[in-house]
C-alpha atoms as a PDB file:
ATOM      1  CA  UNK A   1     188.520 -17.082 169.180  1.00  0.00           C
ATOM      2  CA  UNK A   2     190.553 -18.993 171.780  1.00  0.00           C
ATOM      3  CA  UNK A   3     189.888 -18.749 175.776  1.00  0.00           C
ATOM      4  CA  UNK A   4     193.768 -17.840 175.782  1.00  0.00           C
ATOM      5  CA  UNK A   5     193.228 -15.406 173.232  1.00  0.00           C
ATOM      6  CA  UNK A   6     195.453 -15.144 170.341  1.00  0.00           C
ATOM      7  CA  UNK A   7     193.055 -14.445 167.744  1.00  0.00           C
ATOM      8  CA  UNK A   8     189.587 -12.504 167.946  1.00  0.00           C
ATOM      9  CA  UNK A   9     186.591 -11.561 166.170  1.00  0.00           C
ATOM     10  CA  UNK A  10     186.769  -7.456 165.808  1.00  0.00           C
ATOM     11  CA  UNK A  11     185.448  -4.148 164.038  1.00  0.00           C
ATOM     12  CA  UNK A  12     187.084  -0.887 162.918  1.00  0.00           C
ATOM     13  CA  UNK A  13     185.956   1.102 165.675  1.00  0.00           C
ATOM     14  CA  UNK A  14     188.818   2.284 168.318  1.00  0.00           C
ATOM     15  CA  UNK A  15     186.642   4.645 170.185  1.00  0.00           C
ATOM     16  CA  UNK A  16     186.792   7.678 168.877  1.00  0.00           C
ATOM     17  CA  UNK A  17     183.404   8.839 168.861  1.00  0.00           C
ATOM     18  CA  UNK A  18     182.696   7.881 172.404  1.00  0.00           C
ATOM     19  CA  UNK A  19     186.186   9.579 173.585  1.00  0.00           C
ATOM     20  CA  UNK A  20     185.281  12.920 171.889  1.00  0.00           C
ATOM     21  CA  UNK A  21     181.650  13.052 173.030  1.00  0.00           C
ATOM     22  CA  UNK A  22     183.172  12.742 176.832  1.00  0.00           C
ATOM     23  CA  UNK A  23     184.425  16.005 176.740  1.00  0.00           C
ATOM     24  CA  UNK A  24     181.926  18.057 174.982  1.00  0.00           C
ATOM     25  CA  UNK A  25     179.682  16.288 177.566  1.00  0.00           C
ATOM     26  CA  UNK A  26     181.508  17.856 180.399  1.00  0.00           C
ATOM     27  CA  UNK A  27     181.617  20.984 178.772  1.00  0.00           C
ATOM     28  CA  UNK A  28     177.925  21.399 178.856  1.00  0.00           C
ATOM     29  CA  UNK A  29     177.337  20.641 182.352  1.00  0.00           C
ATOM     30  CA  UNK A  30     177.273  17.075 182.178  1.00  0.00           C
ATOM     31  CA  UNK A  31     179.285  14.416 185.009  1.00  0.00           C
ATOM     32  CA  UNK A  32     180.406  11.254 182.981  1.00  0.00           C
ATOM     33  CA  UNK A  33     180.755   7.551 183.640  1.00  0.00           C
ATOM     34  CA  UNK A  34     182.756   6.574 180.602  1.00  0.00           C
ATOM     35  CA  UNK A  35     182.884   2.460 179.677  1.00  0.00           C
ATOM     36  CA  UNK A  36     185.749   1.932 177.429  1.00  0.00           C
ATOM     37  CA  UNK A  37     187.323  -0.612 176.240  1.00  0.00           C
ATOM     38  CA  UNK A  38     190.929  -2.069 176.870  1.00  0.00           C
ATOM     39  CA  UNK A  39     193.411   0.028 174.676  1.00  0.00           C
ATOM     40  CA  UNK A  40     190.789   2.313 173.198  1.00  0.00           C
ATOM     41  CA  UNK A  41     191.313   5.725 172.423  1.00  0.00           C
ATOM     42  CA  UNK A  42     190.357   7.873 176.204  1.00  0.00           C
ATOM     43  CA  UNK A  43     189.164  11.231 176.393  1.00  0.00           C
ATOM     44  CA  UNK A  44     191.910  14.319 176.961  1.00  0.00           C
ATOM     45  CA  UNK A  45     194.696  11.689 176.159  1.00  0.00           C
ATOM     46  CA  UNK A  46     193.440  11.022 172.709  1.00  0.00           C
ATOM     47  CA  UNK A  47     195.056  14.623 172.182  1.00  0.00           C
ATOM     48  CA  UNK A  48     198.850  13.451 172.329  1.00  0.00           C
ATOM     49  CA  UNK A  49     198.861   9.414 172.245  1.00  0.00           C
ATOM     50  CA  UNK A  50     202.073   7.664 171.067  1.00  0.00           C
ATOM     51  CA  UNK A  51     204.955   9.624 168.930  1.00  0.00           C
ATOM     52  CA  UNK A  52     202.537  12.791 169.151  1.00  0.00           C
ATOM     53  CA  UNK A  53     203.030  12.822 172.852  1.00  0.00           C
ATOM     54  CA  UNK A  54     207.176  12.153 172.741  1.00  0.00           C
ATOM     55  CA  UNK A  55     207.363  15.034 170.063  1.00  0.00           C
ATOM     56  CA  UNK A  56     206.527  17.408 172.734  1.00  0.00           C
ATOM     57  CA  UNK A  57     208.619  16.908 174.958  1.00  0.00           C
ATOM     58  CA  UNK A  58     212.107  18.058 175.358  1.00  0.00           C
ATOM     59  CA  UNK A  59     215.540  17.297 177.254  1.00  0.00           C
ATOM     60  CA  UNK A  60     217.141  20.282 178.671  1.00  0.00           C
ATOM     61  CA  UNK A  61     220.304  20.665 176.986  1.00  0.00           C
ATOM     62  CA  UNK A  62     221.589  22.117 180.615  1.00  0.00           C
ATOM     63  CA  UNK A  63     220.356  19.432 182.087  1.00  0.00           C
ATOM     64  CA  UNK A  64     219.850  16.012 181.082  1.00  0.00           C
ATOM     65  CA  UNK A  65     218.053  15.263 184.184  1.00  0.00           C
ATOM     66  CA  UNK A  66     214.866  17.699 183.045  1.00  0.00           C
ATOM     67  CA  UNK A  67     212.339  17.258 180.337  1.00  0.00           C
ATOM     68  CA  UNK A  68     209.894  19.911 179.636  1.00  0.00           C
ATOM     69  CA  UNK A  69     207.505  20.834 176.892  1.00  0.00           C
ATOM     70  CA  UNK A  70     208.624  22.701 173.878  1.00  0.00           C
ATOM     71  CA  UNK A  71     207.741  25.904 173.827  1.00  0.00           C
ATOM     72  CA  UNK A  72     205.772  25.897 170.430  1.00  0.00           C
ATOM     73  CA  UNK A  73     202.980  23.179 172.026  1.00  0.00           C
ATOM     74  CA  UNK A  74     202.375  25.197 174.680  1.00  0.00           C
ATOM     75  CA  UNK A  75     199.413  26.871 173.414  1.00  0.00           C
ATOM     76  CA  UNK A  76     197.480  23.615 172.165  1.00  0.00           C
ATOM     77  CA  UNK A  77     198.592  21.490 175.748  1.00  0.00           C
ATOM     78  CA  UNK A  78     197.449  24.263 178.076  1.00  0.00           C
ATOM     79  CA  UNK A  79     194.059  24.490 177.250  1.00  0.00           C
ATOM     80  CA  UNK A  80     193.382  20.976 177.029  1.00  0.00           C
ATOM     81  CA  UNK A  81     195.610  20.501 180.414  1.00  0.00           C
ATOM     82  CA  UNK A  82     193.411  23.249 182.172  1.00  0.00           C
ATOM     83  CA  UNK A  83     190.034  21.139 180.898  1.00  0.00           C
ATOM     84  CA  UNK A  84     191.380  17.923 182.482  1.00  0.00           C
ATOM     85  CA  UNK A  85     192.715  19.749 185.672  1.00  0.00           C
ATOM     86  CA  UNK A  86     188.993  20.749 185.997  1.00  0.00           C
ATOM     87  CA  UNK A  87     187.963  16.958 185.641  1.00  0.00           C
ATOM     88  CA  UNK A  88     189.913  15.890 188.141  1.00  0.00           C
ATOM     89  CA  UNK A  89     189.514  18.284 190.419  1.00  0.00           C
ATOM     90  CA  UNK A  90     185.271  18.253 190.418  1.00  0.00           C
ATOM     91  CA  UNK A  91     185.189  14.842 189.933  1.00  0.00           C
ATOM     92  CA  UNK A  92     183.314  14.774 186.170  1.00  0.00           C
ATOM     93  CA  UNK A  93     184.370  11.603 184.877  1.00  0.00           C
ATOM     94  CA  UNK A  94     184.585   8.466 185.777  1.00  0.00           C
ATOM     95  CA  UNK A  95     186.413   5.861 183.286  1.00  0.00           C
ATOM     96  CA  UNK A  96     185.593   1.780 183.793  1.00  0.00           C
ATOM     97  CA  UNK A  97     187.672  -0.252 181.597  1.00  0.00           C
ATOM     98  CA  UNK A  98     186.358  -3.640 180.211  1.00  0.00           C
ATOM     99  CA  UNK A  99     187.830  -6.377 177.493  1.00  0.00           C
ATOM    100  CA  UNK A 100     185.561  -8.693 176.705  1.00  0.00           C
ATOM    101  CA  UNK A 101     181.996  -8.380 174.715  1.00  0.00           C
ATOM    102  CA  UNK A 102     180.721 -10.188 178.370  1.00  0.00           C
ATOM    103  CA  UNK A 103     182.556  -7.859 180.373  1.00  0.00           C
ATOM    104  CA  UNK A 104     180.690  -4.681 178.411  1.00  0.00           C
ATOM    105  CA  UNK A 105     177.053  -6.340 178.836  1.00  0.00           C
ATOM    106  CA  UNK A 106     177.260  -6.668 182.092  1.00  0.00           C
ATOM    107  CA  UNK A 107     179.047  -3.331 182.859  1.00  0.00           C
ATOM    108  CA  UNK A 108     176.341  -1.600 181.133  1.00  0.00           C
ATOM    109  CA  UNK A 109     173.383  -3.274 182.831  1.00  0.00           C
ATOM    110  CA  UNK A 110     175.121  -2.831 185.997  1.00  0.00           C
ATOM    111  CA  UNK A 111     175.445   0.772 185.365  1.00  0.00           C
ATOM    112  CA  UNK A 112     171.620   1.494 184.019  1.00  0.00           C
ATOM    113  CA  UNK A 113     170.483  -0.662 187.598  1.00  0.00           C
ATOM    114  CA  UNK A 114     172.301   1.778 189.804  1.00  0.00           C
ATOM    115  CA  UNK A 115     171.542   4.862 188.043  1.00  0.00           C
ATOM    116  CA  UNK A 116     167.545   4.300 187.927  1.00  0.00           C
ATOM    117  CA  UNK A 117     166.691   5.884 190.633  1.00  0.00           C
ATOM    118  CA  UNK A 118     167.910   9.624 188.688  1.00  0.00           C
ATOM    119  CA  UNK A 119     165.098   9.156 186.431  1.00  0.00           C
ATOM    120  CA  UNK A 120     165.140  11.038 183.364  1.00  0.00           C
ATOM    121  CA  UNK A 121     168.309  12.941 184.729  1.00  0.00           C
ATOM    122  CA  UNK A 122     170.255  10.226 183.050  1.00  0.00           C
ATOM    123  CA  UNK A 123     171.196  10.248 179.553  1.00  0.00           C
ATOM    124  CA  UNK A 124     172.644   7.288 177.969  1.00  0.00           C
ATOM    125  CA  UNK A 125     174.760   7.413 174.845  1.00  0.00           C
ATOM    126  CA  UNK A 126     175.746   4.017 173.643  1.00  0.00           C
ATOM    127  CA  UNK A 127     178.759   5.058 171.211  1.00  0.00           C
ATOM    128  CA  UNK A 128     180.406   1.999 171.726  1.00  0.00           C
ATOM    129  CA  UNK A 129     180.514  -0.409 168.385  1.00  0.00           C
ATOM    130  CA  UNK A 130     179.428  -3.377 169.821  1.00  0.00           C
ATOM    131  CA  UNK A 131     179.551  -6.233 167.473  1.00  0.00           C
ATOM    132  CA  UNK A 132     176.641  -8.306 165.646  1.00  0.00           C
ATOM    133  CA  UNK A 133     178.443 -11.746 166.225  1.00  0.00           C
ATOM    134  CA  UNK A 134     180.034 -13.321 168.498  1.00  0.00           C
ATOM    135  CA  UNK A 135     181.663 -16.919 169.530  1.00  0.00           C
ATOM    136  CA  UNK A 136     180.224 -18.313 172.504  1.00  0.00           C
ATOM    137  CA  UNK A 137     182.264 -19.166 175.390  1.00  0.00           C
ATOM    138  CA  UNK A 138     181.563 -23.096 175.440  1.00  0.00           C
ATOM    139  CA  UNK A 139     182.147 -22.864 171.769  1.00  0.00           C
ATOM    140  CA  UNK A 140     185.870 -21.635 171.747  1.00  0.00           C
ATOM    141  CA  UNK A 141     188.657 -23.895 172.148  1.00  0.00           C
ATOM    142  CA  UNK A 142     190.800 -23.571 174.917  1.00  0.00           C
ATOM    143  CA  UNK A 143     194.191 -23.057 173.440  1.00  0.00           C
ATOM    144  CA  UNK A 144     195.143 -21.801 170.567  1.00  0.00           C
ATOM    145  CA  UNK A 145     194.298 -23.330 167.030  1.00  0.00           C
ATOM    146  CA  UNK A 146     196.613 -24.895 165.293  1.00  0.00           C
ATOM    147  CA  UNK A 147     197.165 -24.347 161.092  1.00  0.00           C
ATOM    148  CA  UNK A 148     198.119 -27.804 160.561  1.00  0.00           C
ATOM    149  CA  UNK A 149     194.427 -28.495 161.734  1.00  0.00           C
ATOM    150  CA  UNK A 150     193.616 -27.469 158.561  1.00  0.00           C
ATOM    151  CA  UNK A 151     190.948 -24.601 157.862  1.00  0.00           C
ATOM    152  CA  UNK A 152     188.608 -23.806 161.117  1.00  0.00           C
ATOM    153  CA  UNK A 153     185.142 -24.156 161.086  1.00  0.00           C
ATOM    154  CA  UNK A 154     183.766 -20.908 163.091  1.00  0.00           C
ATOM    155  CA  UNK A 155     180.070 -20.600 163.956  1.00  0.00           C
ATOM    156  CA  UNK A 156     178.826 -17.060 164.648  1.00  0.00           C
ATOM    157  CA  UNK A 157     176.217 -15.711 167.123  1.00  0.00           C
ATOM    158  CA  UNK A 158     173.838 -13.244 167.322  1.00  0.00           C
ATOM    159  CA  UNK A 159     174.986 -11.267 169.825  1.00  0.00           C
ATOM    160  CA  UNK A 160     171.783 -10.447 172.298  1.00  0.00           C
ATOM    161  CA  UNK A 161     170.126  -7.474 172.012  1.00  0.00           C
ATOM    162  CA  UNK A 162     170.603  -5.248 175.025  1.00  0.00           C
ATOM    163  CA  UNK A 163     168.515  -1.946 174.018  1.00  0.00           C
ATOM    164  CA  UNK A 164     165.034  -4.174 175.162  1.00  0.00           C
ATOM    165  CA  UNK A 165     166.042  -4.651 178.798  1.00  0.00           C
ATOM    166  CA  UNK A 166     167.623  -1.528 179.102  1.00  0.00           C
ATOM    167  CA  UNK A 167     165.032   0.789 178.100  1.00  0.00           C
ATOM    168  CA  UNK A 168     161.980  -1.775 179.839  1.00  0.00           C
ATOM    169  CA  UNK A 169     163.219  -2.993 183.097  1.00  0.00           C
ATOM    170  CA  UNK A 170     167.112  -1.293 183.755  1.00  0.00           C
ATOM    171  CA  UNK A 171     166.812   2.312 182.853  1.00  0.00           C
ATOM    172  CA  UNK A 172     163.330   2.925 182.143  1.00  0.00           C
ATOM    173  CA  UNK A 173     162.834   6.463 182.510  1.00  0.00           C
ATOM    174  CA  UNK A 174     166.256   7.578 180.850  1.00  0.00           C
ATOM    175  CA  UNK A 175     167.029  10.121 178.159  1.00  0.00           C
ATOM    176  CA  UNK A 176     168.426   6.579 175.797  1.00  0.00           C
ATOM    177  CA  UNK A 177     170.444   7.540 172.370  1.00  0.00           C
ATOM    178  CA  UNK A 178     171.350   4.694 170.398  1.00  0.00           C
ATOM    179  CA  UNK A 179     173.985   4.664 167.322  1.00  0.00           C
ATOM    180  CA  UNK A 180     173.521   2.704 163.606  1.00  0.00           C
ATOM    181  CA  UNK A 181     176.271   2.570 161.409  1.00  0.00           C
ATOM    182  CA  UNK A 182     175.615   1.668 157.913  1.00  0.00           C
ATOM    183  CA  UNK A 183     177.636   1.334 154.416  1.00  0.00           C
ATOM    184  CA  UNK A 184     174.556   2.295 152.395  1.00  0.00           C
ATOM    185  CA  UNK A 185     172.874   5.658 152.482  1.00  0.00           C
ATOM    186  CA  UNK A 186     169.515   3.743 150.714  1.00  0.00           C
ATOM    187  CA  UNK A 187     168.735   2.279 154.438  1.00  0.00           C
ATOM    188  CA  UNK A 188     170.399   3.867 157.101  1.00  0.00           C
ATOM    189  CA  UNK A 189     166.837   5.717 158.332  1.00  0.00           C
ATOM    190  CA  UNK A 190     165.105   3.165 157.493  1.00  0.00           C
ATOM    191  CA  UNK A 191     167.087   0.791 159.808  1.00  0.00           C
ATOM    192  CA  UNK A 192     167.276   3.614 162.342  1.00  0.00           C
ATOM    193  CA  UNK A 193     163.374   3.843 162.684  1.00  0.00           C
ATOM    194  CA  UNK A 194     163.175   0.389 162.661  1.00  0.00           C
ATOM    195  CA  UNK A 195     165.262   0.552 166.048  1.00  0.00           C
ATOM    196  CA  UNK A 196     162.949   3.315 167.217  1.00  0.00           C
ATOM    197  CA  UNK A 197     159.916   1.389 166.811  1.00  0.00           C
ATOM    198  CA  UNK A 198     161.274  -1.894 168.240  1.00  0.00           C
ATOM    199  CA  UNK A 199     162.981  -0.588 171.241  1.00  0.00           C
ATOM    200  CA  UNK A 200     161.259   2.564 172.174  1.00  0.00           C
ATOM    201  CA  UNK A 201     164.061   4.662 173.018  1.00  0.00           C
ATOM    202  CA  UNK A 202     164.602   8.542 172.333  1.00  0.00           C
ATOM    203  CA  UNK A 203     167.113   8.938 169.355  1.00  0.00           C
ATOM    204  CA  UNK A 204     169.046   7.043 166.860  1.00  0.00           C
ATOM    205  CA  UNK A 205     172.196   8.870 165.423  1.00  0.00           C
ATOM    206  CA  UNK A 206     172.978   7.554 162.357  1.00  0.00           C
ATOM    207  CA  UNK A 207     176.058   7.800 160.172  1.00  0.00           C
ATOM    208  CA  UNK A 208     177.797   6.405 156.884  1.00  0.00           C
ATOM    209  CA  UNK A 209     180.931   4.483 157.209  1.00  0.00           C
ATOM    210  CA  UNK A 210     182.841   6.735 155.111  1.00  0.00           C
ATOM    211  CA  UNK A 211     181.334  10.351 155.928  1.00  0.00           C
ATOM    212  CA  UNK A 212     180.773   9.164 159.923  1.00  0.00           C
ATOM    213  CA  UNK A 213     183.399  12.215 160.662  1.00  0.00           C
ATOM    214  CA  UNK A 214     181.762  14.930 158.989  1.00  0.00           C
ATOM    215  CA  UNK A 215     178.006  14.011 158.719  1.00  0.00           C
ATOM    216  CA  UNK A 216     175.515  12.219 161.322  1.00  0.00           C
ATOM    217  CA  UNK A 217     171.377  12.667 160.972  1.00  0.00           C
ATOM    218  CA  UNK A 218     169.715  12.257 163.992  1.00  0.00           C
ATOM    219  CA  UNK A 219     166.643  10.249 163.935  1.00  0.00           C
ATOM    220  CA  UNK A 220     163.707  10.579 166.349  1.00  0.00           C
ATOM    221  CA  UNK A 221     159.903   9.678 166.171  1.00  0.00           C
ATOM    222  CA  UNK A 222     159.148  13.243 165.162  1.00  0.00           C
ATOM    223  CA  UNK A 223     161.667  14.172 162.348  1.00  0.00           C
ATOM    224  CA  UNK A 224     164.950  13.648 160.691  1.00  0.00           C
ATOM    225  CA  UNK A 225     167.620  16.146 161.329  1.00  0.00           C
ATOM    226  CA  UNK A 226     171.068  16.152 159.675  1.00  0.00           C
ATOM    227  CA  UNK A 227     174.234  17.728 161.302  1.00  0.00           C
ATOM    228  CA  UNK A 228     176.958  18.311 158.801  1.00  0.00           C
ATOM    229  CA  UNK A 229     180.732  19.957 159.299  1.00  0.00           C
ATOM    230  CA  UNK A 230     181.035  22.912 157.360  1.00  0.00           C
ATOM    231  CA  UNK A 231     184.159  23.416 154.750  1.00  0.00           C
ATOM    232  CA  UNK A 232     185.284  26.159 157.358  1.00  0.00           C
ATOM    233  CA  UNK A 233     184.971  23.865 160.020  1.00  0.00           C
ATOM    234  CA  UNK A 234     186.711  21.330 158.524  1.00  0.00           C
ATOM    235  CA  UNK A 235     188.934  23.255 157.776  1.00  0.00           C
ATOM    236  CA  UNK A 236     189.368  24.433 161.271  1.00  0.00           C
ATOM    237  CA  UNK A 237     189.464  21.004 162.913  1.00  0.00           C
ATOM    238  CA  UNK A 238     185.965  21.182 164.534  1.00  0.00           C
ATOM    239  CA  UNK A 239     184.809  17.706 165.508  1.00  0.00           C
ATOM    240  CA  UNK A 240     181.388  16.983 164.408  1.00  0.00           C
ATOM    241  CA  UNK A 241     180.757  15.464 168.331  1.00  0.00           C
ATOM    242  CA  UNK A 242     180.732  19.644 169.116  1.00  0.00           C
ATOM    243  CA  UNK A 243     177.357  19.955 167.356  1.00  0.00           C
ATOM    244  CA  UNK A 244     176.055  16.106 168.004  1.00  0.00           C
ATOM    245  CA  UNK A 245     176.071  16.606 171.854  1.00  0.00           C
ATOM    246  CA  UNK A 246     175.172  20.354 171.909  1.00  0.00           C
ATOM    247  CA  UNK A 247     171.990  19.123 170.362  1.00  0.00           C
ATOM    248  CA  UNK A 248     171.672  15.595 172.352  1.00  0.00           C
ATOM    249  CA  UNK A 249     172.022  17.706 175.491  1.00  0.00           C
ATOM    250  CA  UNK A 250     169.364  19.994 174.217  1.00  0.00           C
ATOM    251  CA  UNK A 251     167.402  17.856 173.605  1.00  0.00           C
ATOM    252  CA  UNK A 252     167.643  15.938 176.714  1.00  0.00           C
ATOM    253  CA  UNK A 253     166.749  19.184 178.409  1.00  0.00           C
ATOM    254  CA  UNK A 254     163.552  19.179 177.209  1.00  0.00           C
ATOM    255  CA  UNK A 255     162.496  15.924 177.245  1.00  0.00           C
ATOM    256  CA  UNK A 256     163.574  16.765 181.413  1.00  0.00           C
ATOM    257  CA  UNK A 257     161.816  19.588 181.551  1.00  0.00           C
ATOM    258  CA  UNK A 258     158.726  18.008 180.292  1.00  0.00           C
ATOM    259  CA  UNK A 259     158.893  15.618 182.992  1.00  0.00           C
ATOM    260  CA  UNK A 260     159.380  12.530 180.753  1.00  0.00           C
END
């Protein structure tokens, strides 16, 4: 709200979606350029952030000078270690870091412009929870605002629409999967196809504020399908972005291989 920031205009979202999809991306063939933004939850690191990470660590009692894993988190850090090794090594993800709502426009236009030329080889999944409203730059104060002031008056702006351009003029021929969150279940397709219609694109996943982690329906021109964690896989910590990409990706072979 300030051009030295103190205060800002924000949503619930901390990335999670996005970070998960990354890896069950790469797990079905797929090389990633990940746009994230500052202090948002990353892909393979999501797994032991903060206090998780610290509690699995040790100091060797022999040697103060050592620190090691603990035995017991072995078997849940290997495998993920071994998936990230892999990453590294063939060069499957690429992560571009950006703060502002500005920064994130721009970053993703840049990105669809340099990727046209791989056709419908690209598939674009726009996870991120970009906001409705802004504050214009010439709008914000410089410095902070000050209380004794008394109450702020704050105007609120549309934030421009970025699915037009992209799927018209930056990344025309790409495989494009938008997201719509809503709080009631009475419009959430309806606002999806709305999207369809107005912007053209391939698919709208749509999910419920409250049941986002355990139910998404995916919304095309042709039909509605709904993917839904099972008790068991609750149960067994499966993350519903398993089944959402398995089917994005399958579906984004076919639209390929019918030379869309």
């Amino acid at each position: 709200m300030e051009h030295n920031t103190v205060r800002f205009v924000d949503n619930f979202s901390a990335g999670t979606r996005g970070a998960s999809s990354v890896e069950y991306f790469v797990e079905q063939g797929y090389a990633v350029l990940f746009v994230y933004r500052n202090n948002s939850i990353r892909p393979y690191i999501r797994h032991f952030s903060g206090a998780t990470f610290l509690d699995c660590l040790q100091v060797s009692a022999d040697n103060p000078d050592t620190i090691s894993v603990k035995p017991e988190v072995v078997p849940k850090l290997r495998p993920i270690l071994d998936r990230y090794a892999r990453v590294k090594r063939d060069s499957l993800l690429l992560s571009v870091e950006f703060t502002t709502l500005a920064e994130y426009l721009w970053l993703l236009r840049t990105v669809c412009e340099s990727l046209q030329d791989e056709g419908n080889r690209v598939l674009l999944y726009l996870a991120a929870a970009v906001a409705d409203f802004y504050i214009p730059a010439d709008q914000m104060p410089e410095h902070k605002m000050q209380s004794g002031d008394g109450p702020p008056v704050i105007s609120l702006q549309l934030v421009p629409k970025m699915l037009s351009p992209l799927t018209s003029v930056w990344s025309p021929r790409a495989f494009v999967v938008s997201f719509k969150l809503e709080t009631d279940p009475n419009i959430l397709v309806k606002k999806a196809r709305a999207a369809l219609d107005k912007y053209h694109h391939k698919l709208v996943i749509g999910n419920l504020l409250h049941t986002r982690k355990h139910q998404v329906i995916l919304v095309s021109a042709e039909a509605e399908v709904p993917i839904t964690l099972s008790e068991e896989d609750k149960a067994s910590g499966v993350e519903i972005e398993k089944y959402l990409v398995q089917e994005v990706t399958r579906r984004h072979e076919a639209f390929r291989s019918d030379g869309k």
